[in-house]
C-alpha atoms as a PDB file:
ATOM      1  CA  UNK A   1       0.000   0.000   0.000  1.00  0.00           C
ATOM      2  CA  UNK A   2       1.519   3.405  -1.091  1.00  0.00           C
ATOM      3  CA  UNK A   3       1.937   5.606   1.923  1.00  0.00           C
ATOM      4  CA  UNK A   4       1.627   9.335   2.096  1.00  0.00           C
ATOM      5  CA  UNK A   5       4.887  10.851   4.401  1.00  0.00           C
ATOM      6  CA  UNK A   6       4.189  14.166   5.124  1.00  0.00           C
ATOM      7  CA  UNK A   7       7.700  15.919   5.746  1.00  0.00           C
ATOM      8  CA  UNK A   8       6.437  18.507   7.943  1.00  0.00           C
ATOM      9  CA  UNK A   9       9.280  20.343   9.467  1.00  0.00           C
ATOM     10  CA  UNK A  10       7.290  22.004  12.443  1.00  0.00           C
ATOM     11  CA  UNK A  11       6.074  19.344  14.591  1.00  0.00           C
ATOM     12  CA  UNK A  12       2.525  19.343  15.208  1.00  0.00           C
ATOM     13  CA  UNK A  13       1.909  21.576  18.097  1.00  0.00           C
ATOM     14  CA  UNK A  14      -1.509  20.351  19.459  1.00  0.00           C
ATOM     15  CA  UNK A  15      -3.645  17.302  19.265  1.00  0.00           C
ATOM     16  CA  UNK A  16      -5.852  19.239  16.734  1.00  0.00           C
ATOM     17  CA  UNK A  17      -2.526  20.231  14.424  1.00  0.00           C
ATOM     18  CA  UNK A  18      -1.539  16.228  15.302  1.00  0.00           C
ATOM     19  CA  UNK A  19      -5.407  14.769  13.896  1.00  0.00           C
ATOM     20  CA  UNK A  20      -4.574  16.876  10.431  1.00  0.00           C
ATOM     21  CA  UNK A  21      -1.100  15.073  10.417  1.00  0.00           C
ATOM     22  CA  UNK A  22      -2.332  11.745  10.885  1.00  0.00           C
ATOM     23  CA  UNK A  23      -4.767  12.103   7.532  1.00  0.00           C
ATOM     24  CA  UNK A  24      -2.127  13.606   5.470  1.00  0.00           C
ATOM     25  CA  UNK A  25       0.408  11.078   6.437  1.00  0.00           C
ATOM     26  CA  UNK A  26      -2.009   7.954   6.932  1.00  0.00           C
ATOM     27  CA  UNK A  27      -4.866   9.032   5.353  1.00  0.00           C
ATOM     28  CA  UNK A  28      -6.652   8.342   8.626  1.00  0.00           C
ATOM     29  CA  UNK A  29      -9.314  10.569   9.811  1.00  0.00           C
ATOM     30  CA  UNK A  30     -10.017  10.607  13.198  1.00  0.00           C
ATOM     31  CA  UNK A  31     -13.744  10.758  13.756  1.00  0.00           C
ATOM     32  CA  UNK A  32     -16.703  10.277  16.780  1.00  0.00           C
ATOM     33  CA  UNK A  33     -16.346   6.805  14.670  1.00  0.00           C
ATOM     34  CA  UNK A  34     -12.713   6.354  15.531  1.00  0.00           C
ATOM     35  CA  UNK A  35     -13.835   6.793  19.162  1.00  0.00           C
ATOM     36  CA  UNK A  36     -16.822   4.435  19.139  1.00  0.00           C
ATOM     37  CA  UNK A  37     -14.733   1.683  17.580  1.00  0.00           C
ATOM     38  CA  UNK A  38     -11.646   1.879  20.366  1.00  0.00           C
ATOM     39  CA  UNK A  39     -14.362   1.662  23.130  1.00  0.00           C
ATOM     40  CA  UNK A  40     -15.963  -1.634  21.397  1.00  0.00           C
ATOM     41  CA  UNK A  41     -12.434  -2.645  21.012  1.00  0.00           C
ATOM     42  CA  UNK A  42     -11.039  -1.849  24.333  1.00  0.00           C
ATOM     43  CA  UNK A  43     -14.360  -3.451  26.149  1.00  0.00           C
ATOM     44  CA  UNK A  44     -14.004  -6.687  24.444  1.00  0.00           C
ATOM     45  CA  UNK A  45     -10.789  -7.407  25.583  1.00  0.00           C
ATOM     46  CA  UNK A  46     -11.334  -6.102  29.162  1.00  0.00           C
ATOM     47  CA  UNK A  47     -14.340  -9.081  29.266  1.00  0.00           C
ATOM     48  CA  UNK A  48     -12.602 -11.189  27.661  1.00  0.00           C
ATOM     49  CA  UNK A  49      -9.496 -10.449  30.254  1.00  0.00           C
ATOM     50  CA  UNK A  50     -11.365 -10.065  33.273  1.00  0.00           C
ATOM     51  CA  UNK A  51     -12.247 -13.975  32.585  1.00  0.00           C
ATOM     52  CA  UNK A  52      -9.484 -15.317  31.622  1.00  0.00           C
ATOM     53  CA  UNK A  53      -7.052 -17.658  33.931  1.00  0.00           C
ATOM     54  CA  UNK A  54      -4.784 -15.191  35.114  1.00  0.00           C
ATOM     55  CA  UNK A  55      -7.006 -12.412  36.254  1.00  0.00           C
ATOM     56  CA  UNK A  56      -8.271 -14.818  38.310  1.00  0.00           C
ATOM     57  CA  UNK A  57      -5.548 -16.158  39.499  1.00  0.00           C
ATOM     58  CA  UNK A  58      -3.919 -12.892  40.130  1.00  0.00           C
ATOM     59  CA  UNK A  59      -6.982 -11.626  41.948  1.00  0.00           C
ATOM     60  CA  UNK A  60      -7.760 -15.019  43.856  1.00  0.00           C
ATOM     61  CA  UNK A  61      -3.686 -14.915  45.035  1.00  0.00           C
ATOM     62  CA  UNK A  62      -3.369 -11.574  46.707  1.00  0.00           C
ATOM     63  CA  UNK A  63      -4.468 -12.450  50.072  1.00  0.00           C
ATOM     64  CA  UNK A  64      -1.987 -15.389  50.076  1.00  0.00           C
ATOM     65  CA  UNK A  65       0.829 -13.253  48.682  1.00  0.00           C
ATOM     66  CA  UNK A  66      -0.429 -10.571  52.060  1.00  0.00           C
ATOM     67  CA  UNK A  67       0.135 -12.910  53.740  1.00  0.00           C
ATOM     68  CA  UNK A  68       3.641 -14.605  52.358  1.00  0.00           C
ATOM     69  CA  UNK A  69       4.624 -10.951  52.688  1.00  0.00           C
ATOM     70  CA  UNK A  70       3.608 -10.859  56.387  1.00  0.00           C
ATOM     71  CA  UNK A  71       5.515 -13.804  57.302  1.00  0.00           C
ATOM     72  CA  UNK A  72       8.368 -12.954  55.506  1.00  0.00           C
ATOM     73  CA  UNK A  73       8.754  -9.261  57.261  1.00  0.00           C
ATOM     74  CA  UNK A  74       6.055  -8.873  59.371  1.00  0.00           C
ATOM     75  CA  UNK A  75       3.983  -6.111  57.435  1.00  0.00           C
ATOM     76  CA  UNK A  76       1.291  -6.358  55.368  1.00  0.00           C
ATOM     77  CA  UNK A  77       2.193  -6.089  51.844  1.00  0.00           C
ATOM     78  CA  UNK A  78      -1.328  -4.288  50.418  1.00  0.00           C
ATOM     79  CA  UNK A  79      -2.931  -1.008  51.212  1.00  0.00           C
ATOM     80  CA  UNK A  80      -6.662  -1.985  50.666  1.00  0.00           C
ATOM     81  CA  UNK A  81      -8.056  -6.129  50.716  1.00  0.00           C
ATOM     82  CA  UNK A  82     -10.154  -5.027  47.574  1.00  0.00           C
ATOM     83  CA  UNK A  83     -10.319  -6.812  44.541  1.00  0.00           C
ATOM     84  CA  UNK A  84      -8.655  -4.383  42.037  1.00  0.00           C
ATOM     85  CA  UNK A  85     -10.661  -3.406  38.838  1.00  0.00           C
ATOM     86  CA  UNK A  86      -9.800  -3.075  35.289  1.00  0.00           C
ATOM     87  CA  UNK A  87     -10.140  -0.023  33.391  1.00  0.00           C
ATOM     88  CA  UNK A  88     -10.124   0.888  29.806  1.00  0.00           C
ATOM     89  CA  UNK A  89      -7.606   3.991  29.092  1.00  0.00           C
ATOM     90  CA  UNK A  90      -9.958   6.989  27.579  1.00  0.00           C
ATOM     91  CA  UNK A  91      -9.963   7.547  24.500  1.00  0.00           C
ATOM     92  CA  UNK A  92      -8.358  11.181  24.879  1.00  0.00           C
ATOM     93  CA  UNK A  93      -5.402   9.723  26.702  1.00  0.00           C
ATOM     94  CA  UNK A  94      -5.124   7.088  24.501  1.00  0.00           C
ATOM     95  CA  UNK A  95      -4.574   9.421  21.361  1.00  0.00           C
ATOM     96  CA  UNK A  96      -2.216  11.626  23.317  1.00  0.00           C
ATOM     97  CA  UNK A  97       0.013   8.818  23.961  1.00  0.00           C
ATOM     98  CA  UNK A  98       0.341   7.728  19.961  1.00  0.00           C
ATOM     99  CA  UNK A  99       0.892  11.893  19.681  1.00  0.00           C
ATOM    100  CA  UNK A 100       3.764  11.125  22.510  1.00  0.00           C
ATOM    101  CA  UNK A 101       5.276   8.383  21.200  1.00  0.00           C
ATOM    102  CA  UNK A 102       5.120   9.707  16.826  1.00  0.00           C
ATOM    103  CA  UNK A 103       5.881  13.696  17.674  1.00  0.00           C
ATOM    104  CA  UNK A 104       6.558  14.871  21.664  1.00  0.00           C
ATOM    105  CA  UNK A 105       8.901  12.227  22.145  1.00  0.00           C
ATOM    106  CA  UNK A 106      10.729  12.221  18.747  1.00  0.00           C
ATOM    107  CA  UNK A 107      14.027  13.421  18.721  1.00  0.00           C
ATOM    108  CA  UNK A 108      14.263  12.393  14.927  1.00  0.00           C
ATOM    109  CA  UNK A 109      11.572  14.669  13.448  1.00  0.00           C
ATOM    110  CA  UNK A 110      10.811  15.080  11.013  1.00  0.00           C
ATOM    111  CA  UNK A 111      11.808  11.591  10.417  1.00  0.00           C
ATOM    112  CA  UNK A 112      10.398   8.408  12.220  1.00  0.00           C
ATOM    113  CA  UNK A 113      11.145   7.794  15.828  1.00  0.00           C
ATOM    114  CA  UNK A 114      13.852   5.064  15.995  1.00  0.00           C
ATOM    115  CA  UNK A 115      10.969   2.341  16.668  1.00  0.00           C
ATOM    116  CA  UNK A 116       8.963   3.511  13.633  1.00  0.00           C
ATOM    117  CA  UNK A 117       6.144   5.471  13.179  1.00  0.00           C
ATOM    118  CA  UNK A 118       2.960   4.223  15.478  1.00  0.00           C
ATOM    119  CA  UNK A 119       1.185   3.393  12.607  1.00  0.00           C
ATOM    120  CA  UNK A 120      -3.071   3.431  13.332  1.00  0.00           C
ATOM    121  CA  UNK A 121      -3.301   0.079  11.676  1.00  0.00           C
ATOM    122  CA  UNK A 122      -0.477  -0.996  14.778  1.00  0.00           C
ATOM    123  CA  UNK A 123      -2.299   0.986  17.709  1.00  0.00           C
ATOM    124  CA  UNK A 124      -3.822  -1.747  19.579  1.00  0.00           C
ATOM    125  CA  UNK A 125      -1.173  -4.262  19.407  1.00  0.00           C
ATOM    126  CA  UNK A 126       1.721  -1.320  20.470  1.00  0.00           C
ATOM    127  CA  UNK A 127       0.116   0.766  22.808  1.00  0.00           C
ATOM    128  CA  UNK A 128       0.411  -1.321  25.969  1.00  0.00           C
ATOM    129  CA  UNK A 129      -1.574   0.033  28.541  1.00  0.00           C
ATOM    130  CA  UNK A 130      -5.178   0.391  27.066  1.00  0.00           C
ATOM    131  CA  UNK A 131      -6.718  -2.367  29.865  1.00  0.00           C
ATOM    132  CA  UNK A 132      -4.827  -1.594  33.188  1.00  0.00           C
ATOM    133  CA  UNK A 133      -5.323  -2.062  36.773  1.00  0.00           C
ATOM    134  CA  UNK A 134      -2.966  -0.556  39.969  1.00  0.00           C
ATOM    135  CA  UNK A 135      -1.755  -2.237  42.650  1.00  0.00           C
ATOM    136  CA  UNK A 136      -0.584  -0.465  45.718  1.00  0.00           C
ATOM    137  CA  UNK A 137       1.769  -1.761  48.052  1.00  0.00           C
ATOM    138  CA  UNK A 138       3.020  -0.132  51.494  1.00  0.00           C
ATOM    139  CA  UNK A 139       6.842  -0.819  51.183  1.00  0.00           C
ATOM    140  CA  UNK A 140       9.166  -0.019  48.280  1.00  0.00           C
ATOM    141  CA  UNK A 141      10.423  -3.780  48.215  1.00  0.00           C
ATOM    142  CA  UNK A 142       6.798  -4.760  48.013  1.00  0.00           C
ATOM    143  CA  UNK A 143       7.109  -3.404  44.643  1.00  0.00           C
ATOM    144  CA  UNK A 144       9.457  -6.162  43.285  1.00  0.00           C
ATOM    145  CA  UNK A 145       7.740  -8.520  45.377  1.00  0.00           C
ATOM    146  CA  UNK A 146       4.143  -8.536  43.397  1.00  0.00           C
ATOM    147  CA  UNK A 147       5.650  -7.963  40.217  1.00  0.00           C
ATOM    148  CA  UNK A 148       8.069 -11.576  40.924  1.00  0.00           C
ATOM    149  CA  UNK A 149       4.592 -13.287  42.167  1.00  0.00           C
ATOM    150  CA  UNK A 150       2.547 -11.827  38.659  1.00  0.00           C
ATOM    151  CA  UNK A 151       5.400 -13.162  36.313  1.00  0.00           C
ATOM    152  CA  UNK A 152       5.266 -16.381  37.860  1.00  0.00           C
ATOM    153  CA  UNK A 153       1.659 -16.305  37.191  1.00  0.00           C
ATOM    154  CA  UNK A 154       1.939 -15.034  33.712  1.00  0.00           C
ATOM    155  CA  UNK A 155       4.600 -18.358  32.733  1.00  0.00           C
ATOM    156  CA  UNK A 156       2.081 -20.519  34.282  1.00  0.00           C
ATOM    157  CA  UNK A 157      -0.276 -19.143  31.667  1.00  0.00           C
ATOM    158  CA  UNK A 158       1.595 -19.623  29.307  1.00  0.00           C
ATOM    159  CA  UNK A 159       1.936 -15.651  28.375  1.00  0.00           C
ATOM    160  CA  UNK A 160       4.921 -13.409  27.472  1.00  0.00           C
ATOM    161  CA  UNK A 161       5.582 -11.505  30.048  1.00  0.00           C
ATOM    162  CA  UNK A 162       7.445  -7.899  31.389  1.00  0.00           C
ATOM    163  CA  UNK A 163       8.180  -5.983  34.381  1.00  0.00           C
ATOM    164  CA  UNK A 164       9.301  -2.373  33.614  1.00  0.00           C
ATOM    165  CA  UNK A 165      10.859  -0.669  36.951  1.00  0.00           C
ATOM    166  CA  UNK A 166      10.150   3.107  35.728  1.00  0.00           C
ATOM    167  CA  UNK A 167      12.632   5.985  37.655  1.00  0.00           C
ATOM    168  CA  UNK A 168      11.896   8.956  35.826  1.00  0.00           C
ATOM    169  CA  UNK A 169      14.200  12.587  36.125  1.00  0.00           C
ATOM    170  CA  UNK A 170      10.683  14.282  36.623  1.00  0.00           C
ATOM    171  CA  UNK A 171      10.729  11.927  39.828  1.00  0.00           C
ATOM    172  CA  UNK A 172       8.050   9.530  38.795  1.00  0.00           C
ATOM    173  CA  UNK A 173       8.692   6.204  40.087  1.00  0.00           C
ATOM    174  CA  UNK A 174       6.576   2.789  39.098  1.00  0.00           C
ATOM    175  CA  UNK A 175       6.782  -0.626  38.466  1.00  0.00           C
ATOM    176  CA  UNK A 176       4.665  -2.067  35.449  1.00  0.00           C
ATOM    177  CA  UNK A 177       4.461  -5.588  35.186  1.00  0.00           C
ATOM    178  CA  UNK A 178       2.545  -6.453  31.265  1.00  0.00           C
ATOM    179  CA  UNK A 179       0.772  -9.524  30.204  1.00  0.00           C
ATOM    180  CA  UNK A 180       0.797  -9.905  26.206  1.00  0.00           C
ATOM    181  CA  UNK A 181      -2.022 -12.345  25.000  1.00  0.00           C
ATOM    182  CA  UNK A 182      -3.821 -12.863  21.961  1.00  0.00           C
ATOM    183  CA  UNK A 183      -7.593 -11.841  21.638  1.00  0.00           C
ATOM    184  CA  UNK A 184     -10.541 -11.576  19.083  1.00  0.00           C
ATOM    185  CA  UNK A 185     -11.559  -8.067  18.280  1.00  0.00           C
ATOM    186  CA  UNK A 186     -13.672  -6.553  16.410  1.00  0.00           C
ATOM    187  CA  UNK A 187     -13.219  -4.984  12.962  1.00  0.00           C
ATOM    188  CA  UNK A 188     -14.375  -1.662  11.269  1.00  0.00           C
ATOM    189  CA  UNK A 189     -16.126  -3.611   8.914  1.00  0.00           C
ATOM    190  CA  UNK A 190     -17.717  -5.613  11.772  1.00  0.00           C
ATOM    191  CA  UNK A 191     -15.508  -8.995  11.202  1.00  0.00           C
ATOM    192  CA  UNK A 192     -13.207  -9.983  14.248  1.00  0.00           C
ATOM    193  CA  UNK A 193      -9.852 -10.432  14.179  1.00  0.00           C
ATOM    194  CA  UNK A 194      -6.981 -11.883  16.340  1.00  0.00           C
ATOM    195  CA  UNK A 195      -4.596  -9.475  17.991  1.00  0.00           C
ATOM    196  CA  UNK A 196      -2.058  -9.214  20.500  1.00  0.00           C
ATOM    197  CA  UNK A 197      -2.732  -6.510  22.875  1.00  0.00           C
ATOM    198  CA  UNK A 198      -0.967  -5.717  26.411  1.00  0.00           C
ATOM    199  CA  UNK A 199      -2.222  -5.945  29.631  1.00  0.00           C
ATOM    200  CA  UNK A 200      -1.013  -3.657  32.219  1.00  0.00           C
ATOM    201  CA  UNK A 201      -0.655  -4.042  36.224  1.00  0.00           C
ATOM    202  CA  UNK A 202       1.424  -0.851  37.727  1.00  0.00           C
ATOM    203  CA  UNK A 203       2.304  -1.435  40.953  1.00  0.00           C
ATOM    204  CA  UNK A 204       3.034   1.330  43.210  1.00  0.00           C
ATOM    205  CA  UNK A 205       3.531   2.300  46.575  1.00  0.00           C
ATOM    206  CA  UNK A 206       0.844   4.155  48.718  1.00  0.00           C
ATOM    207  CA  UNK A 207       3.570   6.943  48.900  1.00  0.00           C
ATOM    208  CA  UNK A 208       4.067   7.503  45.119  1.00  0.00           C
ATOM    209  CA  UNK A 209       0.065   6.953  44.427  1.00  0.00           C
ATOM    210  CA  UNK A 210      -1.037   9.725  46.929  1.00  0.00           C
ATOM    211  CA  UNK A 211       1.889  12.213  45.343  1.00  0.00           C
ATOM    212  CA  UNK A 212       0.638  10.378  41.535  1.00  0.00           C
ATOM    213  CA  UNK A 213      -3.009  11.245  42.561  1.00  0.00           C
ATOM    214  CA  UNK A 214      -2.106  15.090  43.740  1.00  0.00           C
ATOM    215  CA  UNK A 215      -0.202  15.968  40.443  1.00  0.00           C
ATOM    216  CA  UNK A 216      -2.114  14.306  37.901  1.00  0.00           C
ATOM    217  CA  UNK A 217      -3.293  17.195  36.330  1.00  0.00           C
ATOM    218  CA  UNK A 218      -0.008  18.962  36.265  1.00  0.00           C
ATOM    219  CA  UNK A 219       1.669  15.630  34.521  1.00  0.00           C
ATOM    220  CA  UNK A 220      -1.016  15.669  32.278  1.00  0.00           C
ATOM    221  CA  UNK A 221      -0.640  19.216  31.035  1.00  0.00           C
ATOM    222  CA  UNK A 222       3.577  18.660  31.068  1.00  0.00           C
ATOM    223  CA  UNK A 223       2.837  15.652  28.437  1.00  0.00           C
ATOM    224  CA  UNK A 224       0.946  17.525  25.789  1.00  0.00           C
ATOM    225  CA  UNK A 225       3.739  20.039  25.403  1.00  0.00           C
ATOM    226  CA  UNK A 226       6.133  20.208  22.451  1.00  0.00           C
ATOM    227  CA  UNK A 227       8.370  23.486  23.714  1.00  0.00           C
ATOM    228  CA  UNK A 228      10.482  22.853  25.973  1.00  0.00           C
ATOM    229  CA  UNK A 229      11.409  25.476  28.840  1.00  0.00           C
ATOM    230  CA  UNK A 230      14.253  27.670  27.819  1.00  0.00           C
ATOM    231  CA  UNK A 231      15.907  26.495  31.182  1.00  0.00           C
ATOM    232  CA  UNK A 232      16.545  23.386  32.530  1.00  0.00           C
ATOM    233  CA  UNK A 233      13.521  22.770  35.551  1.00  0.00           C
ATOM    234  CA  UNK A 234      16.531  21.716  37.371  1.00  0.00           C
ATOM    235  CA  UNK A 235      18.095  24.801  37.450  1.00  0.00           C
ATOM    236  CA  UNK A 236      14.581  27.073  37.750  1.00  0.00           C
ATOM    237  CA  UNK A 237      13.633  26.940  41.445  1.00  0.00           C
ATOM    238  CA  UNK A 238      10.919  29.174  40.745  1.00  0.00           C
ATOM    239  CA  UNK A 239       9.540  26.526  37.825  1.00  0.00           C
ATOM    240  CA  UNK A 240       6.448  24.539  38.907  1.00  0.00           C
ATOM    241  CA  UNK A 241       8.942  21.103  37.725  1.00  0.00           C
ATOM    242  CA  UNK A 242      11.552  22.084  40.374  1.00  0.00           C
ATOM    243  CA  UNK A 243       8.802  21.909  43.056  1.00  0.00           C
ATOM    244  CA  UNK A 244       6.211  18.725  41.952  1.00  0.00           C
ATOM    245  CA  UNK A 245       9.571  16.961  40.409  1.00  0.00           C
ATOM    246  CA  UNK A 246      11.688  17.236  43.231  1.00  0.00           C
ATOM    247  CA  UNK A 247       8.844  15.942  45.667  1.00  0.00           C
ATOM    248  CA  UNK A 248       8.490  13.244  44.146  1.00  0.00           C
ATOM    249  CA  UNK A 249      12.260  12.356  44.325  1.00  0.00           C
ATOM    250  CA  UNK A 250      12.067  12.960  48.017  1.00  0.00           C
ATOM    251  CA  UNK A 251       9.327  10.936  48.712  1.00  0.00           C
ATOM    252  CA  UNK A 252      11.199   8.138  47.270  1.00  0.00           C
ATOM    253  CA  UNK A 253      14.164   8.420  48.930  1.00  0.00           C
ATOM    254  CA  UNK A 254      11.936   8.650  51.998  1.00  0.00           C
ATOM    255  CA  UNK A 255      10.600   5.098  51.060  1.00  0.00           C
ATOM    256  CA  UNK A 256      14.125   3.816  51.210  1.00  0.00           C
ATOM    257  CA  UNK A 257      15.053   5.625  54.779  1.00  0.00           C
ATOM    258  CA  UNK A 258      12.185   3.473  55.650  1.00  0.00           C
ATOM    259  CA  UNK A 259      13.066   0.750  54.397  1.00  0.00           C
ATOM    260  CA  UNK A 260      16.496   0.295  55.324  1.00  0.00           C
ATOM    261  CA  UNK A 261      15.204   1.669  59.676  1.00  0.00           C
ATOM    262  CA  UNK A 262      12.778  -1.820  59.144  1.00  0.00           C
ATOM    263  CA  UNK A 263      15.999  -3.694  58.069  1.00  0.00           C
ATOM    264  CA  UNK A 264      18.173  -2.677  60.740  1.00  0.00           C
ATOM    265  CA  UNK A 265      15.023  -2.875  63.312  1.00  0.00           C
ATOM    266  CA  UNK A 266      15.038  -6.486  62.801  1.00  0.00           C
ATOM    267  CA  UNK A 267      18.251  -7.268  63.062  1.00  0.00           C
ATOM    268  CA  UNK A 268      18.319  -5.798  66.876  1.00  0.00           C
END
């Protein structure tokens, strides 16, 4: 199929500016129908997930992994005893993150990033966190320990399997495990097809969550950016980065202190 490369030199500065650039260089037009199709796509394979063998074992496990963790150190590895729940990435964020990954995030434009261009046709199968769930731990090494416990799960399932231990310089700091499986989805046309798509479990501690939940808005706004600050945030006290970035360094290094008074508690 003959593709149309738009060699735009000025990045697309906007989602709006980004929508024109994906129909002159894909001749994809995103519509209300582009929308209604990723939700019928996105809530087949959360069903289909939320049945399948390793949900189930995942959710069925966590009070004996509490409890494994308990024994182990004598804390209690979860925040809440709730059964965690899937959710379906909006739409909105979901096109942001393809505008990410193609433009914000491109240090080759106007050529492809060094992956390749996120093609539409590849969307589902390469953006890996359109089903997700969060786990939240007390403890940093709890962290590790959940994400060692879902990989075991995810061989026993027979699925490939990933844990990506995320330290960020904007002091973001999470642990996403990712289950890849195949599933049937629905076409355009209204055939089904088979597809790999990723499944994503972040795992977090209750400090980075609570610091997570206060900024969200401010990381949101950060990410649809494509200027960047004539001075480094590091360097700009005055900067809202050098404040919400910082914390969030802090807090983890807090998490550690903690970690290593337990340690040496137990060894008195």
């Amino acid at each position: 199929m003959f593709l149309r490369i738009a060699m735009v030199k000025e990045a697309p500065a906007n989602i709006e500016e980004y929508k024109r650039w994906l129909r002159a260089t894909f001749g994809v037009k995103i519509t209300d129908q582009t929308e209604t199709y990723y939700q019928s796509v996105a809530n087949k394979v959360k069903a289909d997930f939320e049945e399948s063998s390793l949900w189930r074992a995942i959710t069925g496990q966590l009070e004996k992994f509490d409890g494994e963790y308990l024994a182990k150190t004598g804390y209690r590895l979860l925040l809440s005893q709730e059964t965690p729940k899937l959710s379906i990435k909006p739409f909105n964020s979901f096109l942001l993150k393809t505008y990410r990954k193609n433009v914000l995030e491109n240090s080759d434009w106007p050529s492809p990033p060094k992956e390749g261009w996120l093609r539409p046709e590849e969307w589902y199968s390469r953006i890996n966190d359109i089903i997700r769930t969060t786990l939240v731990v007390k403890y940093l090494d709890g962290v590790t320990f959940i994400t060692d416990k879902i990989q075991k799960l995810c061989e026993k399932s027979g699925l490939t399997s990933s844990v990506d231990l995320e330290a960020r310089m904007e002091g973001y700091y999470a642990a996403h495990a990712y289950a890849r499986r195949e599933f049937t989805i629905p076409r355009p046309d209204w055939d089904t097809t088979r597809m790999s798509v990723t499944i994503e479990i972040q795992v977090t501690t209750q400090l980075q969550e609570a610091i997570r939940k206060l900024l969200h808005k401010y990381y949101d706004s950060r990410r649809r950016k494509v200027q960047k600050e004539s001075i480094q945030w590091q360097w700009n006290y005055r900067s809202d980065e050098f404040a919400t970035n910082y914390l969030g360094h802090i807090l983890h290094y807090v998490e550690g202190m903690i970690m290593d008074i337990r340690e040496k508690q137990r060894s008195l």
